[in-house]
N, C-alpha and C. Protein backbone atom coordinates (compact mmCIF):
# COMPACT_ATOMS: atom_id res chain seq x y z
N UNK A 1 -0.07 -14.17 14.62
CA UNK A 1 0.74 -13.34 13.76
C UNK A 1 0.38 -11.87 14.04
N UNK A 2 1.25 -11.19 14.92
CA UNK A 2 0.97 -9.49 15.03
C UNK A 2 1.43 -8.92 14.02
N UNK A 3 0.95 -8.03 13.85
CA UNK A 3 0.97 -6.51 12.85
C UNK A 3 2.33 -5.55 13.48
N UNK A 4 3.34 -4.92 12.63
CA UNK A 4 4.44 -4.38 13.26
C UNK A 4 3.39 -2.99 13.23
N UNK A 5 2.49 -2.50 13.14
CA UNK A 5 1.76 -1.22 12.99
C UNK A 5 0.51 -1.46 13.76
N UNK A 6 -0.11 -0.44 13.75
CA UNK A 6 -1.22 0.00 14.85
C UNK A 6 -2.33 0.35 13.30
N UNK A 7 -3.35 -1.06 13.33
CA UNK A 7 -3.74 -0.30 12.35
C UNK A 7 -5.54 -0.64 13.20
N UNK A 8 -5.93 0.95 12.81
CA UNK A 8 -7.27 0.54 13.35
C UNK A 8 -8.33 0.86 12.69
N UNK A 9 -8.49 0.37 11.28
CA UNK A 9 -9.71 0.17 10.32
C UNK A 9 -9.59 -1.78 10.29
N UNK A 10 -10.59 -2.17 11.13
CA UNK A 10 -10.50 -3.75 10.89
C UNK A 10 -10.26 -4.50 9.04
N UNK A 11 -10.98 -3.85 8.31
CA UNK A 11 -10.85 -3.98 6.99
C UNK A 11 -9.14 -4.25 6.86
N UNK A 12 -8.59 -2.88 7.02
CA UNK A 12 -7.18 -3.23 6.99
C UNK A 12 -6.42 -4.41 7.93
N UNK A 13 -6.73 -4.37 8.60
CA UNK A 13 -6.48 -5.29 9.34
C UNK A 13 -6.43 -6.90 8.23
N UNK A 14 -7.89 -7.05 8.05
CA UNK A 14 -8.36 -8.49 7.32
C UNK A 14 -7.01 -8.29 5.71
N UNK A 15 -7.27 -7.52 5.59
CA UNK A 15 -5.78 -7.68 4.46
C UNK A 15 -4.54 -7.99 5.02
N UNK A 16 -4.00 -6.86 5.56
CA UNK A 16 -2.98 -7.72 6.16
C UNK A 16 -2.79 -8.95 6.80
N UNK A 17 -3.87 -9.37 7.56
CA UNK A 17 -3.62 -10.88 7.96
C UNK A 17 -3.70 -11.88 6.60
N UNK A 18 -4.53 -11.73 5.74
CA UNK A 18 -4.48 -12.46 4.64
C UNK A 18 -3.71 -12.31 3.99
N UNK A 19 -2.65 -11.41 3.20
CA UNK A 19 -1.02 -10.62 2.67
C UNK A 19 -0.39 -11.78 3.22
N UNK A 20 -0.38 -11.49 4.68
CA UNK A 20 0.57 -11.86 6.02
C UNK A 20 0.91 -13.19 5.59
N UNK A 21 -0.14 -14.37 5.60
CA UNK A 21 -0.07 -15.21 5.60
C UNK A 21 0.12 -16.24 4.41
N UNK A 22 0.19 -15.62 3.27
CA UNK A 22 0.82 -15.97 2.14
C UNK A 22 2.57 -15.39 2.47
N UNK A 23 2.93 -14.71 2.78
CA UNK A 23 4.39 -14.57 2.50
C UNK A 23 5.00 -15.45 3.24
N UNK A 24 6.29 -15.60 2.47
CA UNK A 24 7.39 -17.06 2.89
C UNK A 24 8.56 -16.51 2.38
N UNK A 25 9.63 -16.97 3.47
CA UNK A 25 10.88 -16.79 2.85
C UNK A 25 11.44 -17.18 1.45
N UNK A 26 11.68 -16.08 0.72
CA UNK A 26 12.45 -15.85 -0.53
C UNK A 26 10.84 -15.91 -1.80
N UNK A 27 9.40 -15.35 -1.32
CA UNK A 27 8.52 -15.45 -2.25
C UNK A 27 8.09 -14.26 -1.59
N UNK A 28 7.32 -13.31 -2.40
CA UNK A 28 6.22 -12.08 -1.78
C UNK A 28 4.63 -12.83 -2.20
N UNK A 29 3.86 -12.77 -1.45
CA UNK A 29 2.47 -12.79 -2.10
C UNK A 29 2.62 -12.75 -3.55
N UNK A 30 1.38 -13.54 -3.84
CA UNK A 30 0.79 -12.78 -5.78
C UNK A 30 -0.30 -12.38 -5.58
N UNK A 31 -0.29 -12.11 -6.70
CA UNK A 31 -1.72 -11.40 -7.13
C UNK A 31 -3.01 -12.36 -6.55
N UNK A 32 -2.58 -14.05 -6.99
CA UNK A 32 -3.39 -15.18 -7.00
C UNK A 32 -3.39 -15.47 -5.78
N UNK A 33 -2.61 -15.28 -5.04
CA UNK A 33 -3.14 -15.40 -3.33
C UNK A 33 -3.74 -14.87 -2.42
N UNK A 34 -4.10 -13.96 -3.54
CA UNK A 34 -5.09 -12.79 -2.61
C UNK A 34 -6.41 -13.54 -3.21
N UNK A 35 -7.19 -13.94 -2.49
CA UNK A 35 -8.22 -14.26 -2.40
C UNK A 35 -9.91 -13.36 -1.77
N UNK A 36 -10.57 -13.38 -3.05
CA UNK A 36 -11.66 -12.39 -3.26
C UNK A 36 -12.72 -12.77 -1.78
N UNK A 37 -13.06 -13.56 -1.93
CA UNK A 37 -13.72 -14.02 -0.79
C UNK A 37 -13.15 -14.18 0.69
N UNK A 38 -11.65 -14.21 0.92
CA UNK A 38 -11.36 -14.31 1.85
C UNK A 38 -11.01 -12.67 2.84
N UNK A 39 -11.31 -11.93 1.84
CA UNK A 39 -11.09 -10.28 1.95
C UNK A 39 -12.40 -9.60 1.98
N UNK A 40 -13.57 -10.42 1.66
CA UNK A 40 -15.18 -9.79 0.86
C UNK A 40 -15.08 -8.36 1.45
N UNK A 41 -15.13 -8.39 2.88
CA UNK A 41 -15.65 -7.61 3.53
C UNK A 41 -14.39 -6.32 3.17
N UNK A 42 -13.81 -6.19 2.66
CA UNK A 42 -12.53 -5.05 2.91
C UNK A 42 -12.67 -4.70 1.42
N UNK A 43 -13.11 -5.64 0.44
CA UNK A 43 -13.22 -5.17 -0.92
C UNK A 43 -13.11 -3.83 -1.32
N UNK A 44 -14.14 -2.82 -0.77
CA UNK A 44 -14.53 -1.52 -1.03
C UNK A 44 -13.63 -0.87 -1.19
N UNK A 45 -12.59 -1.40 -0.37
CA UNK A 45 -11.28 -0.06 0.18
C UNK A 45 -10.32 -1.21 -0.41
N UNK A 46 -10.14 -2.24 -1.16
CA UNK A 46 -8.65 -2.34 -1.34
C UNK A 46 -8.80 -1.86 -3.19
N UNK A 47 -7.05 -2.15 -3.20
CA UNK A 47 -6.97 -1.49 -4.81
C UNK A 47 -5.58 -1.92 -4.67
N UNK A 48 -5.58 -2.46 -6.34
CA UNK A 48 -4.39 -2.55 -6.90
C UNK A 48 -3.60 -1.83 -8.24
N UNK A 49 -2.64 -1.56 -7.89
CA UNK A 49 -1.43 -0.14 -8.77
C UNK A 49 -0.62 -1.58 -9.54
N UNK A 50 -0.96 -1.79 -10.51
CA UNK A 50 0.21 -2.90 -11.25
C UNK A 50 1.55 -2.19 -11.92
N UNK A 51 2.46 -2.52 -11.83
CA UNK A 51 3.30 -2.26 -12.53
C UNK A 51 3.45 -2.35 -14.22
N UNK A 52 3.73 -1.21 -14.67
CA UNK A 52 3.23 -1.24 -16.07
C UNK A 52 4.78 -1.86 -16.86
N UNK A 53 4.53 -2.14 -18.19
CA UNK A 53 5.87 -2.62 -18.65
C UNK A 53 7.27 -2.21 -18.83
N UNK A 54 7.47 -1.67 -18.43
CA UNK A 54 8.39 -0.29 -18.73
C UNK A 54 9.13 -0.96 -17.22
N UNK A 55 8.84 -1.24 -16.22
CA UNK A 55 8.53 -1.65 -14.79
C UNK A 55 9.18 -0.48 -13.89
N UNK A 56 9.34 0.91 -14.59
CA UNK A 56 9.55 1.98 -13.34
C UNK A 56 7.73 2.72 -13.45
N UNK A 57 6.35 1.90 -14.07
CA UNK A 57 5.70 3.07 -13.57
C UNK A 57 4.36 2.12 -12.70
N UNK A 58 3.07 2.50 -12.84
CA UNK A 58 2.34 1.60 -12.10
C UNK A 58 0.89 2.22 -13.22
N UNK A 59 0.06 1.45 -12.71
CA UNK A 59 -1.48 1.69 -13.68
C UNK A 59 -2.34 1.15 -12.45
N UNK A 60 -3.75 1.76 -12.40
CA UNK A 60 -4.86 1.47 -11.58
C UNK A 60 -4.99 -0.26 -11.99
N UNK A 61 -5.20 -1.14 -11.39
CA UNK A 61 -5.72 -2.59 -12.21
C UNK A 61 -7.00 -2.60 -11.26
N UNK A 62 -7.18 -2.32 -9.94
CA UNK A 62 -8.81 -2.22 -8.90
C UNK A 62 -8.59 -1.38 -7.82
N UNK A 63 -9.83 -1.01 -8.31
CA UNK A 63 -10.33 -0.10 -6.83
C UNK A 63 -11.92 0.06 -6.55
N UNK A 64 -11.78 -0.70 -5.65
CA UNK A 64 -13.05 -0.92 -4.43
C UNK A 64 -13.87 0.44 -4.95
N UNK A 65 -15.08 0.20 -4.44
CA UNK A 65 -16.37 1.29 -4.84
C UNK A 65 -15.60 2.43 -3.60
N UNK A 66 -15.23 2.36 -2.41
CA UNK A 66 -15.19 3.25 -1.64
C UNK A 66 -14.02 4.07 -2.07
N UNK A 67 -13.15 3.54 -3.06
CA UNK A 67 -11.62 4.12 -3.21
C UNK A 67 -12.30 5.11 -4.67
N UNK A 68 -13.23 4.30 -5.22
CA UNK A 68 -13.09 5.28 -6.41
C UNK A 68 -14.41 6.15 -6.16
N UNK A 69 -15.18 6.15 -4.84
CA UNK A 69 -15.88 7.41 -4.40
C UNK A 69 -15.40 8.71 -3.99
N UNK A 70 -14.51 7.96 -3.11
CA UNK A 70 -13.53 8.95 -2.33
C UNK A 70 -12.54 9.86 -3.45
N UNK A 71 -12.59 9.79 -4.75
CA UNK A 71 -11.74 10.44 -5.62
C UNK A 71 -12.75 10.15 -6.64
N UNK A 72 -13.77 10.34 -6.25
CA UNK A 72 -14.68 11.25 -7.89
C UNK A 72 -14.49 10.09 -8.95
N UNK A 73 -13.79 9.42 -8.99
CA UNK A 73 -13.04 8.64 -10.25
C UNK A 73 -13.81 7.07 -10.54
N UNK A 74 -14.98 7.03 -11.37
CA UNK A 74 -15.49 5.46 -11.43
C UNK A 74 -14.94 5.08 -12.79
N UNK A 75 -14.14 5.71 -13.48
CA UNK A 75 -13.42 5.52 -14.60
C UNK A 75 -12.05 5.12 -14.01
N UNK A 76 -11.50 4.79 -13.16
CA UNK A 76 -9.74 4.59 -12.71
C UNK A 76 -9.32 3.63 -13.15
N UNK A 77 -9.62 2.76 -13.09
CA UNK A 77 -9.15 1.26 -13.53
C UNK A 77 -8.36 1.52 -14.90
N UNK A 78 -7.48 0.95 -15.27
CA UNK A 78 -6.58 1.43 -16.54
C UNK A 78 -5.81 2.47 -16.63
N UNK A 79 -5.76 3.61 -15.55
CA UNK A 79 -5.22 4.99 -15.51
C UNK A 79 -3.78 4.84 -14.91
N UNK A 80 -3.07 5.47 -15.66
CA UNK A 80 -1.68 5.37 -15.09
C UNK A 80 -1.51 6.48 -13.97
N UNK A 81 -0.53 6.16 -12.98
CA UNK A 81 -0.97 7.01 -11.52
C UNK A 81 -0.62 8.90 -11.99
N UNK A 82 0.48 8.80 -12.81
CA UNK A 82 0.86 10.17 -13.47
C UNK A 82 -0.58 10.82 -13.86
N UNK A 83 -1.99 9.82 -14.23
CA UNK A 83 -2.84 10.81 -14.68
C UNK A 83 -3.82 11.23 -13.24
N UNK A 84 -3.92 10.10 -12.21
CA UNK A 84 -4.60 10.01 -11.10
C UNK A 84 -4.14 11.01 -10.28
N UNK A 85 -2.71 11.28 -10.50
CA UNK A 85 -2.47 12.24 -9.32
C UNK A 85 -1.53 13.42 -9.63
N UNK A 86 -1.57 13.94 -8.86
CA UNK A 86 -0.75 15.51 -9.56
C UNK A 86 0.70 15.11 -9.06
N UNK A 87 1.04 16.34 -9.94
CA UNK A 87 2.56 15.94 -9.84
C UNK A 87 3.54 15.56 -8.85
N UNK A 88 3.54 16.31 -7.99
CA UNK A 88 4.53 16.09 -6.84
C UNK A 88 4.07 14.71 -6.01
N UNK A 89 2.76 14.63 -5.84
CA UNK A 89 2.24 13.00 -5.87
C UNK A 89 2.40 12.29 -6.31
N UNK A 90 2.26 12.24 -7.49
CA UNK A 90 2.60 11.24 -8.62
C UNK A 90 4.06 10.78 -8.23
N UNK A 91 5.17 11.34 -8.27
CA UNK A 91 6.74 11.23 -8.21
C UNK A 91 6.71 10.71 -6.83
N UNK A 92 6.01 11.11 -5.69
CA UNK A 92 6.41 10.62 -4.52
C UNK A 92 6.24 8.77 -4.02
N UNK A 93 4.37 9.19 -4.53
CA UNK A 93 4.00 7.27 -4.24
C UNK A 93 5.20 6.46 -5.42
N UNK A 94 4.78 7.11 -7.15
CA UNK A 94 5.87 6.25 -7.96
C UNK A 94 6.98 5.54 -6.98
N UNK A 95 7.93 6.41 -6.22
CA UNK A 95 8.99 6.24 -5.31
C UNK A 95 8.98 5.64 -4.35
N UNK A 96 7.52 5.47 -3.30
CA UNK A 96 7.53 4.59 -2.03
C UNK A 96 6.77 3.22 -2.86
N UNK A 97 6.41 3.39 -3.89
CA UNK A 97 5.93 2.48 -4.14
C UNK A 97 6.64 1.35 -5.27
N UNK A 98 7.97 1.99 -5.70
CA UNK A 98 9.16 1.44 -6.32
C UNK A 98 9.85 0.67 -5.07
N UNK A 99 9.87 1.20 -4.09
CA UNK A 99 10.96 0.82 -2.66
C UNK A 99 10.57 -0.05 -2.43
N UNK A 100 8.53 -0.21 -2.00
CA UNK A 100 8.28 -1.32 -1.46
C UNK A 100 8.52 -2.67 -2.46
N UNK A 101 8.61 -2.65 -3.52
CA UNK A 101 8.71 -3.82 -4.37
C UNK A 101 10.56 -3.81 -4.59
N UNK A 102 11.63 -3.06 -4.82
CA UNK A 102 12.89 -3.54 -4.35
C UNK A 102 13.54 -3.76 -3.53
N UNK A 103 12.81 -2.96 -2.36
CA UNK A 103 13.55 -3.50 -0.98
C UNK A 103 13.59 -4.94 -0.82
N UNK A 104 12.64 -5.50 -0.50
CA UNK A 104 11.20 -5.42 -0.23
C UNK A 104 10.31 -4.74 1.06
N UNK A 105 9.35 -4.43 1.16
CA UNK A 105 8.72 -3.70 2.11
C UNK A 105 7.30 -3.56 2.37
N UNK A 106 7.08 -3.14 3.22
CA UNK A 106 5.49 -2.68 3.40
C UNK A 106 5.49 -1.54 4.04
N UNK A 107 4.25 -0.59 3.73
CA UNK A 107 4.00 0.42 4.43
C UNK A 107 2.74 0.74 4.80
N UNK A 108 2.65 1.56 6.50
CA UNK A 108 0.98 2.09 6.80
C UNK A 108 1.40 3.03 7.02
N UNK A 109 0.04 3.99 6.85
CA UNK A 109 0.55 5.47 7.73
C UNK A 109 -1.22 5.98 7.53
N UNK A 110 -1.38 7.11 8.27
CA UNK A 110 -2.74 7.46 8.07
C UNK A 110 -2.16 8.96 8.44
N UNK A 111 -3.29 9.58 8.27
CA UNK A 111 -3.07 11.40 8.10
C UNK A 111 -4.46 12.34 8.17
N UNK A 112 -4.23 13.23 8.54
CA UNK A 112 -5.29 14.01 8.53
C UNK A 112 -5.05 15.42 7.23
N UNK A 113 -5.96 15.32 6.48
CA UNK A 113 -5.64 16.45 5.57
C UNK A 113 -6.54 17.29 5.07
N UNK A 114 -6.93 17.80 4.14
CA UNK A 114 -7.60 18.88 3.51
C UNK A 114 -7.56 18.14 2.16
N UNK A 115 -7.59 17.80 1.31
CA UNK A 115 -7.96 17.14 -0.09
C UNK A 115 -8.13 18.22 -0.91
N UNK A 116 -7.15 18.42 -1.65
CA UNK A 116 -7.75 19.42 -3.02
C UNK A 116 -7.13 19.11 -4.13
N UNK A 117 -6.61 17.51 -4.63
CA UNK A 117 -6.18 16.95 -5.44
C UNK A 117 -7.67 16.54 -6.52
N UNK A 118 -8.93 16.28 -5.78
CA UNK A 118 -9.86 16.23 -6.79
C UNK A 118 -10.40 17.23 -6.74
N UNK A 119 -11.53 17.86 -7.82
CA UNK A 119 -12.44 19.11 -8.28
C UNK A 119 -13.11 19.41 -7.38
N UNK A 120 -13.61 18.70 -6.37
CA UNK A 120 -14.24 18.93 -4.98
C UNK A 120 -13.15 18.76 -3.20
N UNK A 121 -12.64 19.52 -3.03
CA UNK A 121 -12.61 19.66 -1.90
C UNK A 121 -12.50 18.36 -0.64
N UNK A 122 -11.99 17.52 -0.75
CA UNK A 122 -12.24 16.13 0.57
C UNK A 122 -11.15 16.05 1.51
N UNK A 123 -12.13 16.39 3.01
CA UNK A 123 -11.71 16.39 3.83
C UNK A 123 -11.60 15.08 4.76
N UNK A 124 -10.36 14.72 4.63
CA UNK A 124 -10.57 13.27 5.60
C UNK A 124 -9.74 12.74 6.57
N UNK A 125 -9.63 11.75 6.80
CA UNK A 125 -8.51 11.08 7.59
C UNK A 125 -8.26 9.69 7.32
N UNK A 126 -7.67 9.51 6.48
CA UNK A 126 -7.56 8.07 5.54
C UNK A 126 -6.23 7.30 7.07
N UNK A 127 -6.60 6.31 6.49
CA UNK A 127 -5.83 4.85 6.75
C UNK A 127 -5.08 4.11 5.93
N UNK A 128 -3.79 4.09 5.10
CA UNK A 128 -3.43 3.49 4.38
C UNK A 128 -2.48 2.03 4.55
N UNK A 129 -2.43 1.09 3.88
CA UNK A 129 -1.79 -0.23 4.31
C UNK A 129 -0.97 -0.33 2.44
N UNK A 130 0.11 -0.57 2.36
CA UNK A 130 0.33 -1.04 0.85
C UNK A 130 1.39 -1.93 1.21
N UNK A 131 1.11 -2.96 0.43
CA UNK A 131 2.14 -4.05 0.19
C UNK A 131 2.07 -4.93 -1.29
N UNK A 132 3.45 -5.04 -1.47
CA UNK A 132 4.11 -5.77 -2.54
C UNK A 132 3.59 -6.99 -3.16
N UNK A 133 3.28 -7.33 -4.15
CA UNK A 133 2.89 -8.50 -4.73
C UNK A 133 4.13 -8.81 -5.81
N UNK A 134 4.26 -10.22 -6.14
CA UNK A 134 4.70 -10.54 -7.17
C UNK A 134 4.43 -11.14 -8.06
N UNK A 135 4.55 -11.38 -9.36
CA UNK A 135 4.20 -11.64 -10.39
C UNK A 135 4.34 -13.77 -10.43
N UNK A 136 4.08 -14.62 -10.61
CA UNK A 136 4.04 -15.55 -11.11
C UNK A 136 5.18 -16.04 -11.51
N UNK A 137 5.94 -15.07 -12.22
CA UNK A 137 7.26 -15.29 -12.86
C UNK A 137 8.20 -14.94 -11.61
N UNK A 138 7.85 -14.63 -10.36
CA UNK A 138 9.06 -13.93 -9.34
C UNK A 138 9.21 -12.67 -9.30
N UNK A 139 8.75 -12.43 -10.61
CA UNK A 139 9.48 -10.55 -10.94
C UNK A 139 8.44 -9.82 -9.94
N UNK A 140 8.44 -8.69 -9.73
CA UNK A 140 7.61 -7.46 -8.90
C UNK A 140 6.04 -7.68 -9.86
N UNK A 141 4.83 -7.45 -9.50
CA UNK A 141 3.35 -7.58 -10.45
C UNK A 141 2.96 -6.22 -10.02
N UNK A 142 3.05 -5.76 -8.69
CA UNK A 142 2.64 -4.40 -8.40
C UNK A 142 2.59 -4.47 -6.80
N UNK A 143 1.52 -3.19 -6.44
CA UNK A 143 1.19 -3.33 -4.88
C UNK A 143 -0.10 -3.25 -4.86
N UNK A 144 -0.57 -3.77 -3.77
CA UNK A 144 -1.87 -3.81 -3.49
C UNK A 144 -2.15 -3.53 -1.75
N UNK A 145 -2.99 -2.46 -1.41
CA UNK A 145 -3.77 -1.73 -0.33
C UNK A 145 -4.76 -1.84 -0.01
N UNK A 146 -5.17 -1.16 1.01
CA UNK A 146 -6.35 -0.91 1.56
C UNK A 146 -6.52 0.67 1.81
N UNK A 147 -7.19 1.62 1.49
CA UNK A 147 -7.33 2.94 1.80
C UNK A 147 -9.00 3.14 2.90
N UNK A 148 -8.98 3.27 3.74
CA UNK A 148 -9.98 3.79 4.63
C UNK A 148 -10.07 5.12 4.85
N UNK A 149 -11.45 5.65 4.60
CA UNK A 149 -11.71 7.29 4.23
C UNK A 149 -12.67 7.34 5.55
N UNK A 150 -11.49 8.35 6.96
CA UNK A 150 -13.01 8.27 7.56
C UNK A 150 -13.20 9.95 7.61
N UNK A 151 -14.13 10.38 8.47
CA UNK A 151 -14.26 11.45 8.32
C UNK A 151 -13.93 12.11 9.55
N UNK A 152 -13.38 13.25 9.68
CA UNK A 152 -12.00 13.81 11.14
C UNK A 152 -13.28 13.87 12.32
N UNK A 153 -12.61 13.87 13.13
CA UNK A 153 -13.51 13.98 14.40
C UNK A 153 -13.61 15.39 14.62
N UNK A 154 -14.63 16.28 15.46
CA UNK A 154 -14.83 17.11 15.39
C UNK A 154 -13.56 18.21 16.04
N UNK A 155 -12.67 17.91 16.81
CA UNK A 155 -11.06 18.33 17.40
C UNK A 155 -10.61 18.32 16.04
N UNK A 156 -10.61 17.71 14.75
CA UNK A 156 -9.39 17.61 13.84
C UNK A 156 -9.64 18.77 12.98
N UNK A 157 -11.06 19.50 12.92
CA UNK A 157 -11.31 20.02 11.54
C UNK A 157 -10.66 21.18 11.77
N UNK A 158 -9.74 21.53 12.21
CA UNK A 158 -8.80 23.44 12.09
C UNK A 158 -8.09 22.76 10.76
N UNK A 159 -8.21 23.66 9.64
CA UNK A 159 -7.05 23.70 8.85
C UNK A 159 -5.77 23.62 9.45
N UNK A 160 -5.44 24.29 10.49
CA UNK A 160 -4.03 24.36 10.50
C UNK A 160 -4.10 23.29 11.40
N UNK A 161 -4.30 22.07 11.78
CA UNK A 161 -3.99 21.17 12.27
C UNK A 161 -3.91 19.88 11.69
N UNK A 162 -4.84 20.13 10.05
CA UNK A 162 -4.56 18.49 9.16
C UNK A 162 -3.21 18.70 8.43
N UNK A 163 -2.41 18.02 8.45
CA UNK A 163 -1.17 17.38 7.96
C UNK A 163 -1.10 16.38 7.43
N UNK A 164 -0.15 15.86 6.60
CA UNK A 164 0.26 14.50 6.61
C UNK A 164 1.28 13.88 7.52
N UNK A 165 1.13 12.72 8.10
CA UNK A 165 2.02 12.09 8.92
C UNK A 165 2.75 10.84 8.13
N UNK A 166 3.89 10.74 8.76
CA UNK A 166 5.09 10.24 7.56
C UNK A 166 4.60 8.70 7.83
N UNK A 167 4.29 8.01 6.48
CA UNK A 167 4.23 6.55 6.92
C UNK A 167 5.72 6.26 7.28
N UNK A 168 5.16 4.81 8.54
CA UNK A 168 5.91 3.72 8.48
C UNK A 168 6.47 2.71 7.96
N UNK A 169 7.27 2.39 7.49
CA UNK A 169 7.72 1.07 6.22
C UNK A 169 8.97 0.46 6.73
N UNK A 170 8.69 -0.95 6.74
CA UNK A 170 8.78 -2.09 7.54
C UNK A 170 9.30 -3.04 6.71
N UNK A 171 10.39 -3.34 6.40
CA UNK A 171 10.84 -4.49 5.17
C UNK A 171 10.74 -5.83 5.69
N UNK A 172 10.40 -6.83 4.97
CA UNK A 172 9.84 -8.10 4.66
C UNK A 172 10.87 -8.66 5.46
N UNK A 173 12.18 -8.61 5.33
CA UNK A 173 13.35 -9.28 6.32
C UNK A 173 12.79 -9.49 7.59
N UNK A 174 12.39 -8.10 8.72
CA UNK A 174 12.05 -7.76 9.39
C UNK A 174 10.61 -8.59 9.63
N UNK A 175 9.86 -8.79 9.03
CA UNK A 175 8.33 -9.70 8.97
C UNK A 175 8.65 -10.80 9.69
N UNK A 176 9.89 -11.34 8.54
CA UNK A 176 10.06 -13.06 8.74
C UNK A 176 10.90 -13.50 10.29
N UNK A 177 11.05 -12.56 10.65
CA UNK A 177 11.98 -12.76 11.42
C UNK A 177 11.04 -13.01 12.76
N UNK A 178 9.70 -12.30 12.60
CA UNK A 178 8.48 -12.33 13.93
C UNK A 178 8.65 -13.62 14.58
């Protein structure tokens, strides 16, 4: 089973093959098929955004020790993303992260940036993977990722050269069809 993306944090990797292999035509993953032990090693870096009741917003439900280092935040769990992230953030993931659960879809993308969304300054080059889960009942439950925080190689650190690069997103049609 190949990956339609180039992803090169193995962690991410071990999620997606495990995601991967729960999905079936006309079902997305659940929550319950993600299996704790079968991921151990990627734990740190995955996290799940549940969909809150309302079902246009999302709330922290986990995040790995490395996700809630990397953002100052060992309080996240329970936080709705409107408080996690500033505004124009907030509205954007809300939005790729509404798509991936009505399309249906998945998305990676990684980036080089400057960080000044938390009180300290983080400079990195993350790896991101998010994909769709569903609820038990069929309905959307949320999404669940992997974020990898590495640190830029010594060519990346000019300010004027970290950006964000536009993820890729890849709908589930497209999966089944491999």
């Amino acid at each position: 089973m190949t990956s339609p993306f180039l992803i090169d944090d193995q962690r991410i990797l071990l999620l997606w093959t495990h995601w991967r292999s729960s999905l079936k035509p006309g079902r997305l993953p659940q929550r319950e098929d993600i299996d704790p032990i079968a991921v151990k090693s990627a734990l740190p870096i995955i996290w799940i955004y549940r969909l809150d009741d309302s079902g246009r917003d999302f709330y922290c439900a986990l995040a790995g020790d490395e996700i809630m280092s990397a953002w100052g935040r060992p309080g996240m769990i329970g936080m709705p993303i409107s408080q996690l992230f500033p505004t124009p953030a907030y509205h954007s993931l809300r939005s790729r992260w509404l798509e991936l659960l009505d399309r249906p879809a998945v998305m990676h993308g990684s980036a080089r940036y400057n960080q000044h969304w938390a009180e300290t300054p983080v400079r990195g080059r993350p790896e991101r993977l998010s994909l769709p889960l569903d609820g038990p009942d069929g309905r959307p439950y949320g999404v669940i990722g992997a974020t990898s925080y590495r640190q830029p190689e010594a060519a990346e650190t000019d300010d004027n050269a970290i950006r964000l690069l536009p993820p890729r997103v890849v709908g589930i049609d497209e999966l089944l069809r491999e």
